[in-house]
Every structure is written in C-alpha cells, then in structure tokens.
Protein backbone atom coordinates (compact mmCIF):
# COMPACT_ATOMS: atom_id res chain seq x y z
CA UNK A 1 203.14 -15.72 -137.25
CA UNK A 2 206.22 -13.64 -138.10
CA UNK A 3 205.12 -11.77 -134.95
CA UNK A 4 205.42 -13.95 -133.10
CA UNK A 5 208.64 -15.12 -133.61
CA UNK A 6 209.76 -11.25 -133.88
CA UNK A 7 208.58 -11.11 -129.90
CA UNK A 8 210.29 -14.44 -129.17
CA UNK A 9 213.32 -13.30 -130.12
CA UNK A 10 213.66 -9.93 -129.08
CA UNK A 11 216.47 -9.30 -126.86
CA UNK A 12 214.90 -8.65 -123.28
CA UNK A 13 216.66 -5.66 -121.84
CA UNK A 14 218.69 -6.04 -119.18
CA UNK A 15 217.58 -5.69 -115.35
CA UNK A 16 219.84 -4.84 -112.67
CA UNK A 17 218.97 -6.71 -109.56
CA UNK A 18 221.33 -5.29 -107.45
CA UNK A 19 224.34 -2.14 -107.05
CA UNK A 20 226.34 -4.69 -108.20
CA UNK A 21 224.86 -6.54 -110.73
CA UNK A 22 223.09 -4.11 -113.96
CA UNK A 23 222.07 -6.70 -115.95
CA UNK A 24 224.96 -6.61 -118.44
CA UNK A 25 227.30 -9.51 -119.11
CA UNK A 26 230.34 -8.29 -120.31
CA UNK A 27 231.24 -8.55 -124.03
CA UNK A 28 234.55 -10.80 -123.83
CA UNK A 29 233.34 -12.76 -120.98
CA UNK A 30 235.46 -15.54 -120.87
CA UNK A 31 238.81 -13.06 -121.16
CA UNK A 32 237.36 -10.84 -118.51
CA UNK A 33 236.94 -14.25 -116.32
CA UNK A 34 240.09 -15.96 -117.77
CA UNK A 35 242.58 -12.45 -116.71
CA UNK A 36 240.89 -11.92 -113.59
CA UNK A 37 241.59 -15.32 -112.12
CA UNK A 38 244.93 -14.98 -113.34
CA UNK A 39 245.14 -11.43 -112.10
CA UNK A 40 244.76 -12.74 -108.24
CA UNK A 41 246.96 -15.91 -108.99
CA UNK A 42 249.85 -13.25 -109.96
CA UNK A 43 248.69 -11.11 -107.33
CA UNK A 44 248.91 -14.08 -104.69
CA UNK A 45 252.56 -15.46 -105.94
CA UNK A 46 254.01 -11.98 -106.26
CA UNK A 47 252.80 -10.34 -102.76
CA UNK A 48 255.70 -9.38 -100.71
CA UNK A 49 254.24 -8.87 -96.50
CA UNK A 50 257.40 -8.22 -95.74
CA UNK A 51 257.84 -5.47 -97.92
CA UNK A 52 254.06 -3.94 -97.49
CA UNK A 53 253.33 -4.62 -94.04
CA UNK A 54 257.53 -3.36 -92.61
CA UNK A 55 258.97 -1.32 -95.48
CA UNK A 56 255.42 0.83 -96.04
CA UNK A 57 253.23 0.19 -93.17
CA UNK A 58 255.79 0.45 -90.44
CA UNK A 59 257.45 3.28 -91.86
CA UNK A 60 254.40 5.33 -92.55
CA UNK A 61 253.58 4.59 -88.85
CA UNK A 62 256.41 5.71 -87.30
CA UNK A 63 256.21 9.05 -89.59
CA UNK A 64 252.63 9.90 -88.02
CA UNK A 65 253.38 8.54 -84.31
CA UNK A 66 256.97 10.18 -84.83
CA UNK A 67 258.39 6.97 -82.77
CA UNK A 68 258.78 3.47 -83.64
CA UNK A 69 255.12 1.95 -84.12
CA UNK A 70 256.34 -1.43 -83.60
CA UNK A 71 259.00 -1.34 -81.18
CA UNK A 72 257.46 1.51 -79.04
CA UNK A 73 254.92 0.03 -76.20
CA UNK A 74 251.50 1.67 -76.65
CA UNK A 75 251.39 4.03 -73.17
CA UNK A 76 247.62 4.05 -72.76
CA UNK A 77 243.90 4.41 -74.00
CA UNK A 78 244.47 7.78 -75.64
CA UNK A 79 248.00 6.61 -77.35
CA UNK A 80 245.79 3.15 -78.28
CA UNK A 81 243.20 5.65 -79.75
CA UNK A 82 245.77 7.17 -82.11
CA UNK A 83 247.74 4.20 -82.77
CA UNK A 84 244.70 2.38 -83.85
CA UNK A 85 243.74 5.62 -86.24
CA UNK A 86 247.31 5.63 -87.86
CA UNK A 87 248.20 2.10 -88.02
CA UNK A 88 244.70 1.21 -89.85
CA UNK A 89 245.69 4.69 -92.07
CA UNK A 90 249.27 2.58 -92.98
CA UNK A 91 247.65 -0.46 -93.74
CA UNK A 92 245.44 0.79 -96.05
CA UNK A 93 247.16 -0.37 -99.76
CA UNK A 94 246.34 -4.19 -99.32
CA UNK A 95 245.29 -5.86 -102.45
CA UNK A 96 241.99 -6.57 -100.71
CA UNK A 97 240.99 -2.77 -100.00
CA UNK A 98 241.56 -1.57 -103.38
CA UNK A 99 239.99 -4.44 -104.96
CA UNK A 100 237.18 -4.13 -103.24
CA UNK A 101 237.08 -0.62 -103.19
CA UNK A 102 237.33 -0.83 -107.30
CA UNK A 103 234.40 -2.31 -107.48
CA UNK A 104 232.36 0.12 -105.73
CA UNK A 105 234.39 2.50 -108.40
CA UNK A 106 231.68 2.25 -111.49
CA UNK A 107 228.70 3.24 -108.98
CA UNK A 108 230.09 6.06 -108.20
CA UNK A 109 230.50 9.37 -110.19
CA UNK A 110 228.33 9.56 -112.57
CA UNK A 111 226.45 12.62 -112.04
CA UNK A 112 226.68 15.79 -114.09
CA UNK A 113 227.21 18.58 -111.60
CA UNK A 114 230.69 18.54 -109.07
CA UNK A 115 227.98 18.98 -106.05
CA UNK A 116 225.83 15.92 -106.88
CA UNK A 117 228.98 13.50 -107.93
CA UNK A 118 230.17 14.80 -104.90
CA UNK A 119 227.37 13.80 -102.87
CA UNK A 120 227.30 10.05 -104.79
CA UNK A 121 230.53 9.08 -103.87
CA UNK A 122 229.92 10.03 -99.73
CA UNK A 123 226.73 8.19 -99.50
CA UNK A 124 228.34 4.60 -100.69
CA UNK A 125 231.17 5.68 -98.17
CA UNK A 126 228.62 6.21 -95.39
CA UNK A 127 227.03 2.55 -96.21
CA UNK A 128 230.21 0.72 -95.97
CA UNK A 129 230.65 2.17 -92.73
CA UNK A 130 227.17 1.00 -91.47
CA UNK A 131 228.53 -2.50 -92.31
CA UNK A 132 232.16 -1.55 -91.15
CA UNK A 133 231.61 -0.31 -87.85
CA UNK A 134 229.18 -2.90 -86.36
CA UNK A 135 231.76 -5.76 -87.03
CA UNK A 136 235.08 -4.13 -85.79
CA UNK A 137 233.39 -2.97 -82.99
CA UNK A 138 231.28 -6.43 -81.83
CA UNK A 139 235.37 -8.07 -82.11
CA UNK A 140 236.60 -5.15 -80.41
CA UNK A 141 234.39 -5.59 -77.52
CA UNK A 142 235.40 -9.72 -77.54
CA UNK A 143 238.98 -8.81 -77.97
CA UNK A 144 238.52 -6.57 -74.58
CA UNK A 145 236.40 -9.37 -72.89
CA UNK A 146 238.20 -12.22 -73.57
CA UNK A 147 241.86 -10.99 -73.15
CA UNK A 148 244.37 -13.15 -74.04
CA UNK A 149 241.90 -16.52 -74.87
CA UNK A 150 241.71 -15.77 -78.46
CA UNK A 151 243.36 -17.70 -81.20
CA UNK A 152 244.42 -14.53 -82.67
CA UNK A 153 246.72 -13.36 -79.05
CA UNK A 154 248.12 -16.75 -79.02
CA UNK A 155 252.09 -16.33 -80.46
CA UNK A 156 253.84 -19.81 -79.54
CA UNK A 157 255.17 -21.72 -82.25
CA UNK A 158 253.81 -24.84 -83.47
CA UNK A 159 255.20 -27.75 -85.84
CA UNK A 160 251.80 -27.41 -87.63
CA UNK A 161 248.80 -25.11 -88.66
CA UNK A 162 248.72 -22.80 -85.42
CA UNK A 163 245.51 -21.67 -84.12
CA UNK A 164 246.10 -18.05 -85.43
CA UNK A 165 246.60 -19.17 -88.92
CA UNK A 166 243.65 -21.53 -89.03
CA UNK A 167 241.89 -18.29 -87.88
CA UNK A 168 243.17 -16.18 -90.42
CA UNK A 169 242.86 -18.99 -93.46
CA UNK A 170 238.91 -19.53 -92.20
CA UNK A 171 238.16 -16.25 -92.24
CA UNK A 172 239.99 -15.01 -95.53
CA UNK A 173 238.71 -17.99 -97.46
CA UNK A 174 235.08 -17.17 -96.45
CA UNK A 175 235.66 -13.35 -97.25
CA UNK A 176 237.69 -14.18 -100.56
CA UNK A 177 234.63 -16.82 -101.56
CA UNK A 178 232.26 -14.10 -100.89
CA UNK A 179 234.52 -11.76 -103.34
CA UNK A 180 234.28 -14.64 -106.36
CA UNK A 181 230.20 -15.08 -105.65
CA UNK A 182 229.91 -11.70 -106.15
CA UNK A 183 232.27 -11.35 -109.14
CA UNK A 184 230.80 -13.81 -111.39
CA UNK A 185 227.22 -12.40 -110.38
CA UNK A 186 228.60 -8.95 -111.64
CA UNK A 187 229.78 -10.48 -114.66
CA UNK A 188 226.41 -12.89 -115.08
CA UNK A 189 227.61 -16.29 -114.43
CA UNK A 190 225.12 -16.80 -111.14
CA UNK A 191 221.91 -15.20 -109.79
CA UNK A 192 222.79 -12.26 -107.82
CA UNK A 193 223.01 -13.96 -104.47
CA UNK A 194 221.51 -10.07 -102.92
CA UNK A 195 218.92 -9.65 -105.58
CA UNK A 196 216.38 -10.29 -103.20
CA UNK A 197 217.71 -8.37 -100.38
CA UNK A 198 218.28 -5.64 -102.93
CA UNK A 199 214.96 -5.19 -103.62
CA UNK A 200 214.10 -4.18 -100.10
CA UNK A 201 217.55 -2.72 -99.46
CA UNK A 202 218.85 -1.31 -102.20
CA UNK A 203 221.81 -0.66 -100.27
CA UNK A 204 222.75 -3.75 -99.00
CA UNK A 205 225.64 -4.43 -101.38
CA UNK A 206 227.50 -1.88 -100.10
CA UNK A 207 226.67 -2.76 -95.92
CA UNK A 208 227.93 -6.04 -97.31
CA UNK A 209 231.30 -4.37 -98.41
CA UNK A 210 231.46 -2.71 -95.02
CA UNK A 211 231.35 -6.04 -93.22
CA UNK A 212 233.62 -7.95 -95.16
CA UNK A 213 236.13 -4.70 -94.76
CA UNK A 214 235.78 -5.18 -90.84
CA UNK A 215 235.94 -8.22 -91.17
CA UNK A 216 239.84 -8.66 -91.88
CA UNK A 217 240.63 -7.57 -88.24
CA UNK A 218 239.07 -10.75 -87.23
CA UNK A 219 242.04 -12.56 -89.54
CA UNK A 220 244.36 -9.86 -89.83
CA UNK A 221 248.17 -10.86 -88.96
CA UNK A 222 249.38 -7.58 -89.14
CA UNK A 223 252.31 -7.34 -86.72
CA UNK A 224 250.92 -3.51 -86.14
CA UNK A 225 247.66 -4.58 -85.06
CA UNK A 226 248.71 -7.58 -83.23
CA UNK A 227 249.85 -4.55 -81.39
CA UNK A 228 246.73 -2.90 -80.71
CA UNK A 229 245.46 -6.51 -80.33
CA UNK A 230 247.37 -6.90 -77.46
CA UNK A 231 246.74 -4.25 -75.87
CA UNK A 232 242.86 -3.97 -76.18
CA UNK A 233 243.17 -7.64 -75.10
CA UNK A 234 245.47 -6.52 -71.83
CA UNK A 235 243.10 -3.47 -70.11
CA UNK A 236 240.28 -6.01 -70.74
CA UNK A 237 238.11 -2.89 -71.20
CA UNK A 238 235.59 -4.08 -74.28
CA UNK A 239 234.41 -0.19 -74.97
CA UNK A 240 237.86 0.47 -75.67
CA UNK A 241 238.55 -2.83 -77.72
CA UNK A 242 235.82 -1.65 -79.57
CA UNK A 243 236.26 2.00 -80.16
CA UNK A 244 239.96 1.21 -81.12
CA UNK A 245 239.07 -1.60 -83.53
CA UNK A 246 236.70 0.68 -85.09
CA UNK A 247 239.13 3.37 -85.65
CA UNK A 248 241.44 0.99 -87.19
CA UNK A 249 238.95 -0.43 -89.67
CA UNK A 250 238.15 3.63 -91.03
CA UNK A 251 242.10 4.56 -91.02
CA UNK A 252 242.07 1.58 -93.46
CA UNK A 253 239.89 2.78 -95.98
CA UNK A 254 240.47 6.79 -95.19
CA UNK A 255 243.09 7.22 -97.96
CA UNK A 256 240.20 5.08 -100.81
CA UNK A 257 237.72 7.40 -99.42
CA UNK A 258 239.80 10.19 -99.95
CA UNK A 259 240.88 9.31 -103.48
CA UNK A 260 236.92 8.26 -104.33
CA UNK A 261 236.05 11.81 -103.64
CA UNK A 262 238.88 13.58 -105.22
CA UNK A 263 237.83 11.41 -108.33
CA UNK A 264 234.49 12.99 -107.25
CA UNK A 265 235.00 16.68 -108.18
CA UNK A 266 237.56 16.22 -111.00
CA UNK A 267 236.76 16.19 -114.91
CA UNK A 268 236.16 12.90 -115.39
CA UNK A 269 233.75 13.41 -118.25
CA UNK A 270 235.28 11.13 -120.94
CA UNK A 271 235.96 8.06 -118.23
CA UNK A 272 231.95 8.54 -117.25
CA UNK A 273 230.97 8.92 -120.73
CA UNK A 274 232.64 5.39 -121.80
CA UNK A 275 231.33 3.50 -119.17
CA UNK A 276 228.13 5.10 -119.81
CA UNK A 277 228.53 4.35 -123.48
CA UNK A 278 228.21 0.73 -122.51
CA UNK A 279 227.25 -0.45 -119.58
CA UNK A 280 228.90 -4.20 -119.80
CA UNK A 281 232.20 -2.46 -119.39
CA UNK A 282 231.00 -1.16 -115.89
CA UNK A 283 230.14 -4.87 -115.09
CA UNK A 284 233.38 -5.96 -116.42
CA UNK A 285 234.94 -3.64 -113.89
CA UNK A 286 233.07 -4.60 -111.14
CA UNK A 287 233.45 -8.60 -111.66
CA UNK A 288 237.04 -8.28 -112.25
CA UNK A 289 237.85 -6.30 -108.90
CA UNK A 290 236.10 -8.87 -107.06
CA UNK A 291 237.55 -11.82 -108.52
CA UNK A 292 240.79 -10.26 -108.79
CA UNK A 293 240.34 -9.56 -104.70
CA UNK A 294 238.71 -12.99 -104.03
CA UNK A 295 241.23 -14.98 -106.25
CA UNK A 296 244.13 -13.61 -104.14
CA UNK A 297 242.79 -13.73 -100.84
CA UNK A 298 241.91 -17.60 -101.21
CA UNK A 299 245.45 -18.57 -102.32
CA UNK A 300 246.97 -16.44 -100.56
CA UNK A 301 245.61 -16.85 -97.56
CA UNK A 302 244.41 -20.46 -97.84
CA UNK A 303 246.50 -22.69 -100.11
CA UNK A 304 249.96 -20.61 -100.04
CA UNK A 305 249.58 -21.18 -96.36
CA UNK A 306 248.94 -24.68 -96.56
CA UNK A 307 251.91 -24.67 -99.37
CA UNK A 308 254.32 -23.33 -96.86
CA UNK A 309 253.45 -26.01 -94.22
CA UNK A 310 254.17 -28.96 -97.09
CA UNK A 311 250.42 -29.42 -97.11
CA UNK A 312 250.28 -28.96 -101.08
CA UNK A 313 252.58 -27.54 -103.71
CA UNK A 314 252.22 -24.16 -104.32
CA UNK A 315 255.49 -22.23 -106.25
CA UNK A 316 257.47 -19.14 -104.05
CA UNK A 317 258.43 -16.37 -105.81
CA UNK A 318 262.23 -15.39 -105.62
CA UNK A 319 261.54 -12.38 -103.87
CA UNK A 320 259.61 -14.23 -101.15
C-alpha cells in the first residue's frame, strides 16, 4: 500500500510541449505574472513615439541615407530598396522587437563549443524569417495592388476613430493577445496553444514569431514607413511592394540578430549555467517577455488610443 501512494505522489517530471513552453512553472509565479503585467502597463504609460520614432529613428535614418529620411521624396525603386533596408534598420528598438526577441533569448546559446552556439542562435533567426518574409511580402504585394484604397494610405482627419487607427488597434490587439497566450503558456497558466503543432513542427513557435514580427507593417504608423507605404502604394508595382516590405521587416530585427549572435560567441558560461541550473527561470524569462510585449501593445495600442479619443480613461504621462 505505501507503494502505492509513494507512485501517486511522485512528482511527474516536467514535459516541454513546445520551444516555448519546457514544462516548468516558474517558482514565484504569481510575482513573475504580477511584475510582468505591470512591466507593460509602465511600459505603455511611459512610451514616448515622439521621441523613438523622430529623435532616434529619424535621425539614425538620415545618418545612413545621408539626407533627410522624412522630408526627402524617395527618387525611385532602387532609393525605395534602400530606404526600406535603413528605415526598418532605425526602427528596430520598439518595445515589441525586443520583447519578443527576449523570449527567443533562453533557447538560444546553450551549447558548449563557440561553433555550435554559434550555429543555435542562426537557425531560430532563419525560422523567424520563414514566418517574417511570407507576411511582409503577401502586404507588400496588396500595398502595390491596391494603391491608395487601403485604410493604412488614407491621412484625412476625422472627429473620431479613423480608419488607419482602427487598423492599427485591430491588428496590435490581436498580435499583443497572441503575446499574453503565449506568456502564460510559458509560465503554465494554459495548455500550450502550439503543443500540438509542435509535435509535428517543432519549429513552429518560432515561424509564429516571424509572422507576428511582419505582421506590425500591416499596423505600423511609423511616419518613415508611411513613407515607403506611399510609395509602394504610388508605382502600383506589387513585386516591388513586396520586396521593399520585406526588406523593411529584416532591417527591423538586423541589429537583435546581430546582438543574438554576438551573445553567441562570447563567454557566457555562468548566465548558461544558471538558467541551466534551473530550468523554471528560463520559463520565467520567456513568459515575462511576452507578457511584458503583449501587455504594452494592448494598452498601448488599444485602450490608450481609445483614452485619447475620450472613449475611456486612461492617465498621460507628463512627458507625453
């Protein structure tokens, strides 16, 4: 008898079911929950567009065109080609790309050898670009055959919720409520939602990542790639829309690609060994990037907006 209630309650080991998800809740669950939520409400009252998209992204633009990004008319296909390139490459410190690419932090790395952690940080890169590219080219391509018909061209101002912002709110909240599913399955609150998927794909997780990346051009109210918007919308030439779009979406996550593998072939033993040490602090990680991301990119993009139309309450900070 003392068996079987030895068997009973044995701890069952933990199971990952997906590149996101090992199996292992993490040990102060409710803190890791409670500061990550609060983490993207911070996040979402302190964020300053005006300061990240003129002050950084404009400036670093006009450094790599060497003329003004925004006020300088884009000449042609080729000058689209490296505009797109270097105003996706300015863009690319958004709270939602390095959340998101946090998360994919923990899974990479954690070979022995510089040649084979090497090697384990390009492959996840190459996966979120299968996911990446499909996306931002498929809107490309609509963006070049549809011109100027798209919510996202129209620039007329309205009393109320504009079709570019209800745009922008749908698809943020859909991206940032795909960043929260995944964050509490990282951190064991739900069934991994890609378990099953996983299990045929193992890499699916990360082709997700890739999609929801390319997915912010179909939102994105960048005034730079409004830009490139416009102008992929005016030569109505789809292959173009699409190779441009494209190029933006990979200068966006260039400079976390770059960093991953730097992190790659550095000494990192100590900061592998404690995550190794216990693996709930990996999932800890993991769930708090994507809530963290998720968090912000609802209010933010969702009920701040709605806030600043008098739709709801939601407080300004002084900077703002």
């Amino acid at each position: 008898m003392s068996k079987v209630i030895d068997a009973r309650s044995a701890v069952r080991p933990a199971v990952p079911t997906s590149l996101f998800v090992n199996g292992h809740r993490p040990g102060r669950l409710g803190l890791t929950l409670g500061l990550s939520v609060l983490g993207g409400l911070f996040i979402a009252y302190a964020w300053n567009s005006e300061l990240v998209d003129r002050e950084i992204g404009f400036n670093t633009a006009t450094a790599l065109l060497g003329h003004d990004a925004h006020g300088t008319p884009i000449a042609g296909i080729a000058s689209g080609v490296l505009f797109a390139f270097v105003t996706g490459l300015a863009g690319s410190f958004t709270a939602c790309n390095i959340a998101v690419f946090g998360a994919v932090g923990p899974l990479v790395g954690q070979e022995r050898t510089r040649r084979a952690r090497l090697l384990q940080t390009v492959r996840p890169l190459l996966w979120i670009g299968a996911g990446l590219v499909p996306v931002s080219a498929a809107y490309g391509a609509l963006v070049g055959l549809a011109g100027t018909h798209l919510p996202q061209f129209a620039t007329a101002p309205t009393s109320g919720l504009s079709p570019r912002a209800a745009q922008s709110m749908t698809t943020y909240g859909l991206i940032g409520l795909a960043m929260v599913v995944l964050g509490l399955a990282a951190a064991g609150v739900v069934r991994d939602p890609l378990a099953a998927l996983s299990r045929r794909f193992p890499n699916a997780p990360l082709v997700l990542i890739g999609v929801l990346v390319g997915g912010f051009l179909i939102g994105r109210p960048y005034p730079l790639f409004r830009d490139l918007f416009r102008h992929a919308a005016n030569t109505h030439n789809p292959f173009y829309g699409a190779g441009a779009f494209v190029l933006q979406s990979i200068g966006n996550i260039v400079v976390m690609g770059l960093l991953f593998v730097l992190l790659s072939v550095t000494p990192g033993d100590r900061l592998r060994g404690w995550l190794a040490a216990r693996p709930a602090r990996a999932s800890a990680l993991t769930a708090a990037a994507f809530l963290v991301a998720g968090v912000f990119t609802i209010v933010y993009w969702d009920i701040r907006i709605l806030g600043r139309l008098g739709y709801l309450w939601f407080p300004t900070a002084p900077w703002n």
